[in-house]
Protein backbone atom coordinates (compact mmCIF):
# COMPACT_ATOMS: atom_id res chain seq x y z
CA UNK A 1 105.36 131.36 98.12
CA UNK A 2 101.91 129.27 97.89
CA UNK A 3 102.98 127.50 94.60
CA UNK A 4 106.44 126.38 96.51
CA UNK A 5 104.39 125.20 99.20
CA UNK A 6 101.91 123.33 96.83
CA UNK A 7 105.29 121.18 95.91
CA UNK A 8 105.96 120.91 99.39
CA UNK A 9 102.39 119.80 99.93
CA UNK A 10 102.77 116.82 97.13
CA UNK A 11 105.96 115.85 98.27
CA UNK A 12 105.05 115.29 101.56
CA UNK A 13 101.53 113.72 100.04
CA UNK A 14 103.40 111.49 97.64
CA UNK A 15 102.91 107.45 98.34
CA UNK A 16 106.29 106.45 97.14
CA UNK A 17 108.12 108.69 99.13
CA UNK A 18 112.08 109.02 98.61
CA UNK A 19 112.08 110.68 102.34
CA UNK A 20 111.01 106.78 103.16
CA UNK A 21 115.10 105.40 101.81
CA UNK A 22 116.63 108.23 103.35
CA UNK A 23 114.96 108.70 106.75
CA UNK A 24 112.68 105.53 107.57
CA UNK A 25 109.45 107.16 107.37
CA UNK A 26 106.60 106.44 105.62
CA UNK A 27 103.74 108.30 104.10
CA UNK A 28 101.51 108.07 107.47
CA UNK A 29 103.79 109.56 108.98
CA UNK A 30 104.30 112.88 106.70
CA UNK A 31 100.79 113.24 106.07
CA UNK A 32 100.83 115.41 109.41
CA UNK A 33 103.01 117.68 107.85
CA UNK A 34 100.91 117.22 103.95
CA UNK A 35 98.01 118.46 106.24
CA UNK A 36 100.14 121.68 108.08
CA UNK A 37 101.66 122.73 104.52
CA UNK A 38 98.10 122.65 102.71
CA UNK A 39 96.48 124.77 105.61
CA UNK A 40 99.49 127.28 105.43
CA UNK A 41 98.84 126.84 101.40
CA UNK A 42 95.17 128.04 102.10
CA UNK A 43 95.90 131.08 104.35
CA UNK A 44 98.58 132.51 101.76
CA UNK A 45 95.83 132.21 99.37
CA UNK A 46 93.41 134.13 101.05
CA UNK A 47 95.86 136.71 102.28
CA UNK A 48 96.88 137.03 98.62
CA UNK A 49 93.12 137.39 98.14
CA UNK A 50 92.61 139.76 100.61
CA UNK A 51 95.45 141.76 100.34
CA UNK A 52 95.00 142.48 96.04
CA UNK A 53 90.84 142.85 96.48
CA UNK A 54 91.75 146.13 98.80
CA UNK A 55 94.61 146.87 96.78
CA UNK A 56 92.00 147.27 93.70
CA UNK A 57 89.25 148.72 95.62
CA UNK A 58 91.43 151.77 97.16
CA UNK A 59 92.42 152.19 93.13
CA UNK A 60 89.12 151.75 92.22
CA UNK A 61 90.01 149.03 89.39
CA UNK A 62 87.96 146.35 90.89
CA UNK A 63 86.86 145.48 86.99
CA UNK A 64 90.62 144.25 87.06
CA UNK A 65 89.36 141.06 88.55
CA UNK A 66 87.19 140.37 85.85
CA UNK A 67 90.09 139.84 83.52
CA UNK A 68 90.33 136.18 82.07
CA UNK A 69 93.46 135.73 84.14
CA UNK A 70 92.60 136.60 87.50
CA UNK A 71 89.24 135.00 86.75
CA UNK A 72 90.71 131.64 86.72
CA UNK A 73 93.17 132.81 89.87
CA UNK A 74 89.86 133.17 91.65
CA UNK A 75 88.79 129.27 89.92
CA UNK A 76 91.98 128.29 91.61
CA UNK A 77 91.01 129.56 94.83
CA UNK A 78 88.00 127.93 94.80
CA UNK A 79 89.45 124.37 94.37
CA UNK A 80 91.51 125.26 96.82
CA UNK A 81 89.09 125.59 99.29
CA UNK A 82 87.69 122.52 97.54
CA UNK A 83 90.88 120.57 99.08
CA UNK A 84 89.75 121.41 102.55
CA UNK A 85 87.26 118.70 102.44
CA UNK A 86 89.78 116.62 104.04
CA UNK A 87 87.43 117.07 106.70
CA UNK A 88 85.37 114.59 105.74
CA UNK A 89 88.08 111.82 105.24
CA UNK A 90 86.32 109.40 108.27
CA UNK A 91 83.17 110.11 107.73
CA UNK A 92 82.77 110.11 103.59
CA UNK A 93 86.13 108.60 102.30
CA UNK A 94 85.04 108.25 98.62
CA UNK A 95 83.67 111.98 98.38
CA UNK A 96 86.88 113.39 100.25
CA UNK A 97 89.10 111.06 97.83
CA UNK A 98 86.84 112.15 94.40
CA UNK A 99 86.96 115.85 95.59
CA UNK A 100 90.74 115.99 96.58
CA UNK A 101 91.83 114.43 93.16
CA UNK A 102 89.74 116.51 91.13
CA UNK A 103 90.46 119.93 93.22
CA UNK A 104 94.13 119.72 92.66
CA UNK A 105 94.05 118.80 89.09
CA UNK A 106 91.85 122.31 88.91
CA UNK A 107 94.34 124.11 90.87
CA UNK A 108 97.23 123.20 89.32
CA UNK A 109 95.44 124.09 85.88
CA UNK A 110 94.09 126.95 86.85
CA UNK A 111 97.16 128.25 88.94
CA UNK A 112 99.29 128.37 85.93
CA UNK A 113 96.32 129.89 83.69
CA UNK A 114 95.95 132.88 86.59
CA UNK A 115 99.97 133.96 85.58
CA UNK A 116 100.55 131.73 81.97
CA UNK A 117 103.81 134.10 81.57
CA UNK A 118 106.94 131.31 81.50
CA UNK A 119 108.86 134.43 82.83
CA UNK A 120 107.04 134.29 86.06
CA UNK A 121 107.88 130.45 86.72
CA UNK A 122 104.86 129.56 87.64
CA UNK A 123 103.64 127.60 85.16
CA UNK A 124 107.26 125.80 85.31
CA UNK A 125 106.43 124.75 89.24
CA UNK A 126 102.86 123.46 88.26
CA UNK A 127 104.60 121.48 85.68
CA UNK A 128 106.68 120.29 88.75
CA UNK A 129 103.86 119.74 90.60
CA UNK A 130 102.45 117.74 88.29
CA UNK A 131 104.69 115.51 87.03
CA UNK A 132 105.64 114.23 90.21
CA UNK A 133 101.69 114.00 91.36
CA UNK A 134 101.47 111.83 88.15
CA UNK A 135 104.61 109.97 88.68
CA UNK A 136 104.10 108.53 91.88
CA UNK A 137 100.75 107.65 90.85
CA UNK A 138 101.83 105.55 87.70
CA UNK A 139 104.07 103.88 90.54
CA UNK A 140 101.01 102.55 92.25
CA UNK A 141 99.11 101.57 89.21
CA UNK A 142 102.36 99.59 87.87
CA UNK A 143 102.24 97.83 91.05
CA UNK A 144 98.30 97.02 91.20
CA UNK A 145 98.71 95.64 87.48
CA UNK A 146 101.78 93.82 88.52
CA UNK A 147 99.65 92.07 91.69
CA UNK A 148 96.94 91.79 89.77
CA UNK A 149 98.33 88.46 87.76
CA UNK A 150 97.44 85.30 89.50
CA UNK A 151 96.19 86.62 92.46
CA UNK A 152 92.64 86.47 93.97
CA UNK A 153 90.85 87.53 97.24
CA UNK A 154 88.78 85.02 99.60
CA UNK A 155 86.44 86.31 101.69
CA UNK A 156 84.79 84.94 105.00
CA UNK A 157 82.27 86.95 107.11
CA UNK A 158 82.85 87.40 110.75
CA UNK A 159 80.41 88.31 113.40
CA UNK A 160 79.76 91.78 113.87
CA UNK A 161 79.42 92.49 110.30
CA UNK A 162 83.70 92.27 110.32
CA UNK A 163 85.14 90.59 106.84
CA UNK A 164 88.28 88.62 106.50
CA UNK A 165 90.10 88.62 103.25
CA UNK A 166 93.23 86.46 102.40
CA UNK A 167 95.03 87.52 99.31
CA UNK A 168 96.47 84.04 97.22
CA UNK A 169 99.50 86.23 95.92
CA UNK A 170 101.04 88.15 99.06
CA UNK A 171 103.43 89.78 96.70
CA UNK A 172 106.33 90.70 98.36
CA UNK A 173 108.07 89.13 101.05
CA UNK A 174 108.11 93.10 102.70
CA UNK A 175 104.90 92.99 103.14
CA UNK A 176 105.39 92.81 106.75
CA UNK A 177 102.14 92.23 109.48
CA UNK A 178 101.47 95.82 110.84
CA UNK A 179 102.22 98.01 107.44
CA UNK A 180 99.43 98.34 105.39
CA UNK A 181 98.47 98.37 101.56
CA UNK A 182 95.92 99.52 99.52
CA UNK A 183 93.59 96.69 98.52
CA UNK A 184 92.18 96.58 95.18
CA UNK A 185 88.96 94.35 94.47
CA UNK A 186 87.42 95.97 90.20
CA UNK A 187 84.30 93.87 90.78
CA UNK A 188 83.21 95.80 94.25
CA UNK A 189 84.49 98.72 93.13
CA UNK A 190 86.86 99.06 89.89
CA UNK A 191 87.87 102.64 90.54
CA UNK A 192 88.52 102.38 94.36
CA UNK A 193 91.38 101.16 96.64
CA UNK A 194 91.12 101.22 100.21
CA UNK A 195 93.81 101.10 102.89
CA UNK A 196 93.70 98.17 104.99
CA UNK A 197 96.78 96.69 107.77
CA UNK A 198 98.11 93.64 107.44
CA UNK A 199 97.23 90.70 109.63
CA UNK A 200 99.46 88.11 109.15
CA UNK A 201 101.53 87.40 105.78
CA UNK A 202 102.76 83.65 105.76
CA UNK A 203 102.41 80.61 102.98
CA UNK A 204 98.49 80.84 103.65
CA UNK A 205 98.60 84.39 101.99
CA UNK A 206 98.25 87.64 102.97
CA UNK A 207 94.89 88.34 105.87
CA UNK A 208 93.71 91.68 106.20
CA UNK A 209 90.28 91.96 108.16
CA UNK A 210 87.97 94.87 107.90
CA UNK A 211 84.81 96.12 109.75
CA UNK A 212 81.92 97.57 107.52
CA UNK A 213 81.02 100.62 107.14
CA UNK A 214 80.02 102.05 104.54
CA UNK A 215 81.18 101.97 100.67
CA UNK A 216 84.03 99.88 99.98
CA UNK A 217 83.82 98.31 103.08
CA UNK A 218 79.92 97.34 103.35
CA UNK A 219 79.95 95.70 99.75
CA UNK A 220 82.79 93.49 100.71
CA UNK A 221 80.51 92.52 103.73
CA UNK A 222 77.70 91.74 101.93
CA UNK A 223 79.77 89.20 98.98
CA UNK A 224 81.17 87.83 101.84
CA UNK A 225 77.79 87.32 103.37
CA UNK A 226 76.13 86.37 99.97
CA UNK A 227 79.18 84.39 99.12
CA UNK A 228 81.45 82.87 101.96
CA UNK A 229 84.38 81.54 101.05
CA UNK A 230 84.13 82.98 97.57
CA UNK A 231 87.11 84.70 95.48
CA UNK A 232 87.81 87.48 93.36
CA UNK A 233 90.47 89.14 91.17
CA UNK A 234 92.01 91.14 93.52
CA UNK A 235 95.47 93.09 93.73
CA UNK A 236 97.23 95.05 96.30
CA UNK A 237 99.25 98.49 96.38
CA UNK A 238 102.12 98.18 98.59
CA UNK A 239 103.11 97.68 101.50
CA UNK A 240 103.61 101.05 103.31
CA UNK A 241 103.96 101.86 106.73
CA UNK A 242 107.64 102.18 108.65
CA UNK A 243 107.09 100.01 111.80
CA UNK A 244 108.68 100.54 115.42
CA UNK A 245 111.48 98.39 116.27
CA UNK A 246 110.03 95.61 119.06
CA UNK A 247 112.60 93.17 118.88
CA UNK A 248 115.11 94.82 121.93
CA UNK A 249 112.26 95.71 124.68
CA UNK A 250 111.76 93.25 128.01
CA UNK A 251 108.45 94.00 127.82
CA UNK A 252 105.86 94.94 125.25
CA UNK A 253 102.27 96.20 126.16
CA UNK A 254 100.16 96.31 122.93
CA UNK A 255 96.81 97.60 123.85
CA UNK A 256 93.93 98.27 121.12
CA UNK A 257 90.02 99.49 120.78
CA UNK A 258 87.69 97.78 118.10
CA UNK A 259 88.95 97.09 114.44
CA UNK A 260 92.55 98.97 115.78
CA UNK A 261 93.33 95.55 117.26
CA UNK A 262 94.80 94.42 113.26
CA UNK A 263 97.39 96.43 113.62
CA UNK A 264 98.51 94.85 117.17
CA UNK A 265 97.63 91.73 115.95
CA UNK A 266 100.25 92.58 113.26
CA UNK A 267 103.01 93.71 115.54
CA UNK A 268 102.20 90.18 117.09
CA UNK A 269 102.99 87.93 114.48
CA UNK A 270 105.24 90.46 112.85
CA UNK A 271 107.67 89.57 116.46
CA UNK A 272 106.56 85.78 116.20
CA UNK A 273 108.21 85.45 112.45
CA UNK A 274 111.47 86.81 113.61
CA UNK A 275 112.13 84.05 116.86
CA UNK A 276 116.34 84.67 115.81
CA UNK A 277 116.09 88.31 116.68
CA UNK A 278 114.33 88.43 119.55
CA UNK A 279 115.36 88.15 123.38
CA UNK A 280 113.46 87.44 126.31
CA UNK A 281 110.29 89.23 126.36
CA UNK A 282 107.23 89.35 128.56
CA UNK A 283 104.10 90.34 126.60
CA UNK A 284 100.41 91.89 127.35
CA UNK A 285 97.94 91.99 124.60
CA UNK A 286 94.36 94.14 125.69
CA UNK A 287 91.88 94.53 123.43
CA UNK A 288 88.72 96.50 124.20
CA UNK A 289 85.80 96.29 121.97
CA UNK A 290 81.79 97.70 122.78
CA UNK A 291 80.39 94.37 121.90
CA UNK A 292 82.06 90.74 122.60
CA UNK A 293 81.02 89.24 119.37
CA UNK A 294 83.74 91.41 117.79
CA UNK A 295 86.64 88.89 119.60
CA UNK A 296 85.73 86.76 117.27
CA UNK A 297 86.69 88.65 114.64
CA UNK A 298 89.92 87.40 115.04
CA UNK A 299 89.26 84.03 113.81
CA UNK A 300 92.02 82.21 115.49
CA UNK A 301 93.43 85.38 118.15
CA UNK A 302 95.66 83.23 120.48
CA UNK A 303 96.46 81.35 117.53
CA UNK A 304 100.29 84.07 117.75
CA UNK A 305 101.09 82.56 120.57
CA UNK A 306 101.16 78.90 119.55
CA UNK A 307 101.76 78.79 115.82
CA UNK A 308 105.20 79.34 115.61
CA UNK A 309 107.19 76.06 116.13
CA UNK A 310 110.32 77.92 115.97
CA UNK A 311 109.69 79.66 119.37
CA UNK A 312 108.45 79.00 122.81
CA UNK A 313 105.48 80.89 124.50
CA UNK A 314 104.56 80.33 127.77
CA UNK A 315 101.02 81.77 128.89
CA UNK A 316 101.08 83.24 131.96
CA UNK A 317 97.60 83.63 132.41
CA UNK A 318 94.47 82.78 130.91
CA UNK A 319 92.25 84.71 128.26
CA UNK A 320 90.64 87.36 130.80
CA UNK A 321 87.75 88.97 129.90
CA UNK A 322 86.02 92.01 131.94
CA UNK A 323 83.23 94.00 131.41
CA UNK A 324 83.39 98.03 131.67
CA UNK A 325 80.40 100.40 131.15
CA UNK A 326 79.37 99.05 127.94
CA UNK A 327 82.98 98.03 127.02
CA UNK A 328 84.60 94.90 127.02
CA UNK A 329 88.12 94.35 127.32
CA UNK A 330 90.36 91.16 126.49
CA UNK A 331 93.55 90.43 128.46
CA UNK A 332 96.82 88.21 127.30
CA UNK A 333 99.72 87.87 129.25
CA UNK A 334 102.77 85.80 128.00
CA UNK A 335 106.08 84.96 127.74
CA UNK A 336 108.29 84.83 124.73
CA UNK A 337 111.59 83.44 124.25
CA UNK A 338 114.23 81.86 121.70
């Protein structure tokens, strides 16, 4: 039962997901459910640990764990445990990235060393496992060699240590503002893509903006810094991301804190590109940061409600900004129609 619900686990962890043709979902959205099979994936292991440890002890046979097989069933439960460190997917992406990769390539190893017999199938669902793992990952490097021709990244520093980056080549007109793609830059860091939503997608290319943090995230900063307005080869894995339908609503309320704003922002111009589809719509945009520099992160954020010639907006009222307990909050009202 835990080697079935390994394959559940990378099916529901798999980028390229064929639940995403048949039911509109993306990977986001299963990773809940990745998460909820690994845990139960976890338990059954230690139950199965549990459960043959007494089994041996009452029998006193407890040497029968030293045998090469079981020794590398207790190697897979180790990585297993390994894979927990999902914990630590905020705070230390890279180490929780490194340590998941490297802990499932042991278990699935290992898992089919600790019962090698064909008879016992086993080995057969690792194989599975496996292949599909490896599958969906030659997917995603296809399509970051693919984006990689005759595209390049420019990068402008914002206040607030924030960093815009336009992409030359947006790559497909899917790429919608709101999903999100993995952005690939080899010179910051060749063996590294990060996740990042999409801004805006238009002739201009492709904006994603990012706050730094650490890694990934703090070199781009600091070329941006060191170099502004600079490019590099860049490339992009994507898009992913199934987005809500906003084009049949009266009224549409998009509130966000800090860098969560670039996905609103998305939904924004994502409605603004589609002026055929849309009715009558009245439309508040809040945005609550700790510090006010960060506004300006958005280099050009009523810019939505103007740009597009092929639709009238009518601001109700003015940009309103209010202060609360070490928060500040921007406020947008407006009116959209055909």
């Amino acid at each position: 039962m835990g080697s079935a619900n390994m394959a559940l686990c990378v099916f529901f962890g798999l980028k390229n997901t064929p639940l995403g043709l048949l039911a509109a979902v993306s990977h986001s959205q299963l990773n809940v459910l990745h998460r909820i099979v690994g845990y139960t994936t976890v338990f059954l292991l230690l139950l199965h640990a549990a459960v043959y440890t007494i089994h041996f002890g009452r029998q006193g046979r407890l040497l029968q764990l030293l045998k090469m097989e079981d020794i590398a069933g207790i190697g897979a439960g180790v990585a297993m445990l390994i894979l927990l460190m999902g914990v630590f997917r905020h705070k230390r992406y890279e180490l929780f990235y490194v340590s998941h990769v490297v802990g499932f390539l042991a278990v699935v190893l290992l898992t089919s060393l600790h019962r090698p017999k064909w008879a016992k199938k086993i080995p057969l669902v690792m194989l599975v496992v496996f292949s599909t793992w490896t599958l969906d990952r030659l997917i995603r490097l296809v399509g970051l060699l693919r984006n990689l021709i005759n595209n390049s990244a420019t990068f402008y520093p914002l206040p607030d240590g924030g960093t815009r980056v336009m992409l030359k080549k947006p790559s497909t007109e899917a790429a919608l503002p709101g999903s999100h793609c993995f952005l690939w830059i080899p010179r910051l860091r060749a063996h590294e893509s990060h996740p990042f939503t999409i801004v805006s997608n238009d002739s201009s290319g492709l904006e994603l903006v990012m706050k730094s943090h650490e890694g990934f995230t703090k070199a781009a900063q600091s070329f941006a810094s060191q170099n502004p307005r600079s490019t590099l080869w860049a490339s992009m894995d994507g898009p992913y991301g199934s987005l809500p339908d906003i084009n049949h609503y009266d009224k549409l309320i998009l509130i966000a804190g800090g860098s969560g704003a670039a996905f609103t922002f998305g939904l924004l111009n994502r409605l603004m590109m589609q002026p055929e589809k849309v009715a009558l719509q009245s439309i508040e945009f809040i945005w609550a940061v700790r510090r006010i520099g960060t506004f300006e992160q958005s280099h050009n954020y009523p810019e939505p409600f103007y740009s597009y010639p092929a639709r009238a907006f009518k601001l109700v009222s003015p940009s309103l900004v209010q202060y609360h307990e070490g928060w500040v909050s921007l406020k947008l009202k407006g009116l959209c129609h055909k």
